[in-house]
Protein backbone atom coordinates (compact mmCIF):
# COMPACT_ATOMS: atom_id res chain seq x y z
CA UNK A 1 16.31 109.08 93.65
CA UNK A 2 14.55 109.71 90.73
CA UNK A 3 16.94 110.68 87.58
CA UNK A 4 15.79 113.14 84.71
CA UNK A 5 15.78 110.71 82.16
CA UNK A 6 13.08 108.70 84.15
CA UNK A 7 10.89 111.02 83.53
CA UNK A 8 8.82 110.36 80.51
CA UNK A 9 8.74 113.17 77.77
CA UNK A 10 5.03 114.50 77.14
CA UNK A 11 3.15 113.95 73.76
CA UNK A 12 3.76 116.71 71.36
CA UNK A 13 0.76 118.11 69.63
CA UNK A 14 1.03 118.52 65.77
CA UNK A 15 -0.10 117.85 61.90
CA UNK A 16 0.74 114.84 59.98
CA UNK A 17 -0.09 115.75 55.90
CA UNK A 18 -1.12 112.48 54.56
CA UNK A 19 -1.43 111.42 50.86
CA UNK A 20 -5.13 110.54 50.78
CA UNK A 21 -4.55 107.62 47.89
CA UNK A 22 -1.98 105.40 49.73
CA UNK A 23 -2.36 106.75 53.46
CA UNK A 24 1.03 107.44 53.81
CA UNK A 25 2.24 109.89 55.72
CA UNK A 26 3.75 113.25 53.81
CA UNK A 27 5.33 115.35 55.99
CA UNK A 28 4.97 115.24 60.04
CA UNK A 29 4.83 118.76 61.81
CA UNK A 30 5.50 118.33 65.97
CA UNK A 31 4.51 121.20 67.39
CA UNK A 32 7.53 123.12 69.47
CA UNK A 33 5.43 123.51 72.57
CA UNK A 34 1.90 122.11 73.12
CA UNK A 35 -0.65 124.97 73.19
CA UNK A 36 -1.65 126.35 76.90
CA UNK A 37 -5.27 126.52 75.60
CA UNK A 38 -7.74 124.71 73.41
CA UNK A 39 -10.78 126.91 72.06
CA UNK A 40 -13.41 124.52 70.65
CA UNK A 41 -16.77 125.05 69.29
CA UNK A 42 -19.16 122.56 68.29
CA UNK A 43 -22.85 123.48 66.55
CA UNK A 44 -25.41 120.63 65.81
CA UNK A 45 -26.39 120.03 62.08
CA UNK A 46 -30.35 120.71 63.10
CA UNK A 47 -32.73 119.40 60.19
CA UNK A 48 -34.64 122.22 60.93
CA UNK A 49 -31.76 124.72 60.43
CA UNK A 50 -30.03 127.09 61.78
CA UNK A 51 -31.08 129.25 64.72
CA UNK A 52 -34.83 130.00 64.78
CA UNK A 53 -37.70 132.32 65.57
CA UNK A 54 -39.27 132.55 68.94
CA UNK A 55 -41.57 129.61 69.19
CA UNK A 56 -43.81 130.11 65.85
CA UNK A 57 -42.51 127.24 63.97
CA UNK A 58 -44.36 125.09 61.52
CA UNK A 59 -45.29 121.58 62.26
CA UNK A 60 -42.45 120.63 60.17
CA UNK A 61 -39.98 121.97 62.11
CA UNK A 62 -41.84 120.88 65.18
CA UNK A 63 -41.13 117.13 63.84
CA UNK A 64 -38.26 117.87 63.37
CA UNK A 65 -36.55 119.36 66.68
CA UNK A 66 -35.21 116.10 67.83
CA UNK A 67 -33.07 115.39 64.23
CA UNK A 68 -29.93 115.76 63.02
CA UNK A 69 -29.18 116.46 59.22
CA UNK A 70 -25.39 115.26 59.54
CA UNK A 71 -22.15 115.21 61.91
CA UNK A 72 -21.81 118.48 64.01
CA UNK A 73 -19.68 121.30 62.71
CA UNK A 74 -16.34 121.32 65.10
CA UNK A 75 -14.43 124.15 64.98
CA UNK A 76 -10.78 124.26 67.03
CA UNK A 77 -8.70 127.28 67.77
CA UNK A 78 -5.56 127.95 69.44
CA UNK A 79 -1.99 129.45 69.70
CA UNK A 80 1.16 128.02 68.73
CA UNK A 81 4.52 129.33 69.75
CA UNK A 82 8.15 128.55 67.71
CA UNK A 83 11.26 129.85 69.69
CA UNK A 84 14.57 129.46 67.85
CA UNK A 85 15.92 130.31 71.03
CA UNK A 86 14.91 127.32 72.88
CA UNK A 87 17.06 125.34 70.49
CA UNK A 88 20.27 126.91 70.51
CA UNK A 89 22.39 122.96 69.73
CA UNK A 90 20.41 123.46 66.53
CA UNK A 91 21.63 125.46 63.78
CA UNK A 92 19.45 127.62 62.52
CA UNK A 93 21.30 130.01 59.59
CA UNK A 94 17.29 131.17 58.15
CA UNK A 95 15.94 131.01 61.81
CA UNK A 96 12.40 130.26 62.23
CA UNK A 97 11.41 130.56 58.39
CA UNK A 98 11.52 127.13 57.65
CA UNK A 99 8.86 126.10 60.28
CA UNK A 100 6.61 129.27 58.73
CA UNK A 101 7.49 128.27 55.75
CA UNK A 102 5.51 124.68 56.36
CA UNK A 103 2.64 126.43 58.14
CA UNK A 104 1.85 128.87 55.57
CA UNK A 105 2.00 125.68 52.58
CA UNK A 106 -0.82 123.90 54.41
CA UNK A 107 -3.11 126.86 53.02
CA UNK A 108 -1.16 127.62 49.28
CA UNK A 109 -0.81 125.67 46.66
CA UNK A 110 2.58 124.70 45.33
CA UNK A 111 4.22 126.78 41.89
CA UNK A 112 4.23 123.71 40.25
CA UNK A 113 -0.12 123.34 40.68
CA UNK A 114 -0.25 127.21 39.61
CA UNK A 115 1.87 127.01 36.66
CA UNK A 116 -0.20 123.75 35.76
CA UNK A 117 -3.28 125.72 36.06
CA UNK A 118 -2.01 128.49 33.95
CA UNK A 119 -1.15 126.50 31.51
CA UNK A 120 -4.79 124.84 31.07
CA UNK A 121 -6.14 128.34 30.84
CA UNK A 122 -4.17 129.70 28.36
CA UNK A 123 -5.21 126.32 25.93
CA UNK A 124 -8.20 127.79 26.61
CA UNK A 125 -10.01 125.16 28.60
CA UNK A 126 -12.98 126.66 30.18
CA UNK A 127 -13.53 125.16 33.52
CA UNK A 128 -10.24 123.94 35.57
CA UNK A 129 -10.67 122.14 39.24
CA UNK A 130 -10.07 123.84 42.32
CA UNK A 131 -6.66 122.66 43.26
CA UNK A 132 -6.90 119.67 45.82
CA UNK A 133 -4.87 119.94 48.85
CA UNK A 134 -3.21 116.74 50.79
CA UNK A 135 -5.07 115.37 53.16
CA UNK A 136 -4.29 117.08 56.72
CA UNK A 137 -4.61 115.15 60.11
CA UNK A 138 -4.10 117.34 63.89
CA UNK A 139 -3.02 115.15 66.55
CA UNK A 140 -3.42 116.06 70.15
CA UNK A 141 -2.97 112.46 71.70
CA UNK A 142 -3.72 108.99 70.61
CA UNK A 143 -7.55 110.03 71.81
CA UNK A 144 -7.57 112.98 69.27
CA UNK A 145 -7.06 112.70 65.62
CA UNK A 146 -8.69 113.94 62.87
CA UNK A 147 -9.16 115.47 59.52
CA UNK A 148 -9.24 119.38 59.18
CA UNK A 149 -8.65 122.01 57.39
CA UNK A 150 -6.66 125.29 58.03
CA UNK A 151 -9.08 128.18 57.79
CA UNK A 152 -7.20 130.95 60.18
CA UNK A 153 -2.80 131.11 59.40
CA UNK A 154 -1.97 134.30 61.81
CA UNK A 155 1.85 134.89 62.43
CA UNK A 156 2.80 137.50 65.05
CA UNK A 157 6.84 137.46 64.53
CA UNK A 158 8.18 139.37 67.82
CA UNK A 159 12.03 138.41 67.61
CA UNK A 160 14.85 139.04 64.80
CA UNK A 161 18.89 137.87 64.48
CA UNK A 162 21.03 140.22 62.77
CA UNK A 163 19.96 139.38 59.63
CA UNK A 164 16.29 139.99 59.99
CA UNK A 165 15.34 136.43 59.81
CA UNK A 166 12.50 135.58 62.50
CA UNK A 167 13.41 133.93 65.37
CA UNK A 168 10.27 133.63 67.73
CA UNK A 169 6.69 133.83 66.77
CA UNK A 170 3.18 133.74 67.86
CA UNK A 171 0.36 131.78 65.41
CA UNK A 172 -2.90 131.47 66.12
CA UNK A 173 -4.12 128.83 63.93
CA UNK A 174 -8.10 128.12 63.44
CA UNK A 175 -8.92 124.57 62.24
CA UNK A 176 -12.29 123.21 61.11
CA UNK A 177 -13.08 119.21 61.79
CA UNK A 178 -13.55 117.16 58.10
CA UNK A 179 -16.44 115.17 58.82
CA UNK A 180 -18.59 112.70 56.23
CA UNK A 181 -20.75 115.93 55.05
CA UNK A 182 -17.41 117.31 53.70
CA UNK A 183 -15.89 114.50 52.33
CA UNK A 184 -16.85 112.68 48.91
CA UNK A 185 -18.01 108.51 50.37
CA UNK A 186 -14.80 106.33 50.19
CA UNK A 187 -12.19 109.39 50.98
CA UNK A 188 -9.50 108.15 53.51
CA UNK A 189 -10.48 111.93 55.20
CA UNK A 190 -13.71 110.44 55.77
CA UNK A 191 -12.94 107.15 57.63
CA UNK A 192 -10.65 108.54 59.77
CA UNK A 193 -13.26 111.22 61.13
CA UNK A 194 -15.37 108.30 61.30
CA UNK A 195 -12.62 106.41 64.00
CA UNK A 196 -12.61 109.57 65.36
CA UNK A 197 -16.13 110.08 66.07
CA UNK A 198 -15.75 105.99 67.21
CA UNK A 199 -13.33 107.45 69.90
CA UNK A 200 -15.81 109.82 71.40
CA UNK A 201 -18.39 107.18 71.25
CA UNK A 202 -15.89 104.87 73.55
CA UNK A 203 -15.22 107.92 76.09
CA UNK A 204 -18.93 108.75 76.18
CA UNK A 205 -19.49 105.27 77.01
CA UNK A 206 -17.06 105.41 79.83
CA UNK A 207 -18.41 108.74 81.79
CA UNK A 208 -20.48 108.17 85.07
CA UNK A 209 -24.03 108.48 85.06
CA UNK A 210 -25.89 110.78 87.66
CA UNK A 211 -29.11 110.14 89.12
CA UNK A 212 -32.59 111.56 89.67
CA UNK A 213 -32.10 112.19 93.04
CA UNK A 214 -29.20 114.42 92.34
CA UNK A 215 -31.52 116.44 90.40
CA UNK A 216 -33.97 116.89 93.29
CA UNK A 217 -36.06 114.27 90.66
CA UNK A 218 -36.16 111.00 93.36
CA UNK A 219 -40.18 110.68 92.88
CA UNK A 220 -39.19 110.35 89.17
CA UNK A 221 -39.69 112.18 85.47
């Protein structure tokens, strides 16, 4: 008879903020429950450009129909779902703000980086950096990680304790893929995208071919 704790627990799904100088990880976010859904969009980097009229091209363009300019642009979308409820052994006085709270920091920067910043303005220096974010990996499986960053944070809170604190939410979270186009050469960001896009290669490689004949082609191209 087969006991519960025979049963192996599934991979959780989550982000792993990495310092992109020693590769160490940060902080490690496991996702409560591992989205229902994956929504996933991938568009070629054409040399010729986007999109295109119908059929007038210039030779140019006509040489170059078969190229690629760079690493597609992946996009990933999906819905995440925190339930203080489901964890009632765990106590949980500010209910779900803390795991917002971690969420929403993946797209701000920290008071410390803002007052620094204010600082070199009012000494009058006339161009300060954009403020550099840590490096962010999503996991979904040993097959699936990469660099990406956070470009859609929405929180639907639909539960409360007594004390108004959020207890379950909804966030649908919109991720775009880091690849070698985004990355300066050398960035840890960029050779992880590159094992990534190694993995793909592997599970391309191991995909059944068809046949001509299965395309009503048997007497050949």
């Amino acid at each position: 008879m087969t006991r519960y704790a025979d049963i192996p627990k599934p991979i959780r799904s989550g982000l792993v903020i990495v310092d992109p100088e020693r590769g160490t990880p940060q902080r490690i976010i496991v996702l409560q429950f591992n989205p229902d859904t994956l929504e996933r969009s991938v568009a070629p980097q054409a040399a010729s450009g986007e999109g295109g009229g119908g059929g007038g091209g210039s030779g140019g363009d006509r040489n170059e129909a078969l190229r690629l300019k760079g690493p597609a642009q992946e996009t990933w979308k999906f819905t995440a779902e925190i339930d203080a409820t489901d964890q009632l052994d765990v106590a949980a006085p500010d209910g779900i703000h803390p795991q917002l709270a971690v969420l929403e920091m993946l797209v701000q920067p920290t008071t410390a980086q803002l007052r620094a910043a204010s600082k070199l303005s009012k000494k009058g220096t006339i161009e300060i950096s954009p403020i550099e974010m840590p490096l962010t990996l999503f996991t979904w499986g040993s097959k699936r990680v990469m660099p990406v960053r956070l470009t859609e944070l929405s929180v639907n809170e639909s539960a409360f304790d007594v004390n108004l604190n959020p207890i379950r939410a909804s966030l649908s979270i919109g991720m775009k893929i880091l690849t070698v186009s985004d990355l300066p050469a050398g960035h840890r960001g960029a050779e992880l995208y590159l094992a990534h896009l190694a993995q793909k290669e592997q599970l391309a490689r191991r995909a059944r071919g068809g046949s001509l004949a299965q395309l009503g082609l048997g007497g050949g191209i």
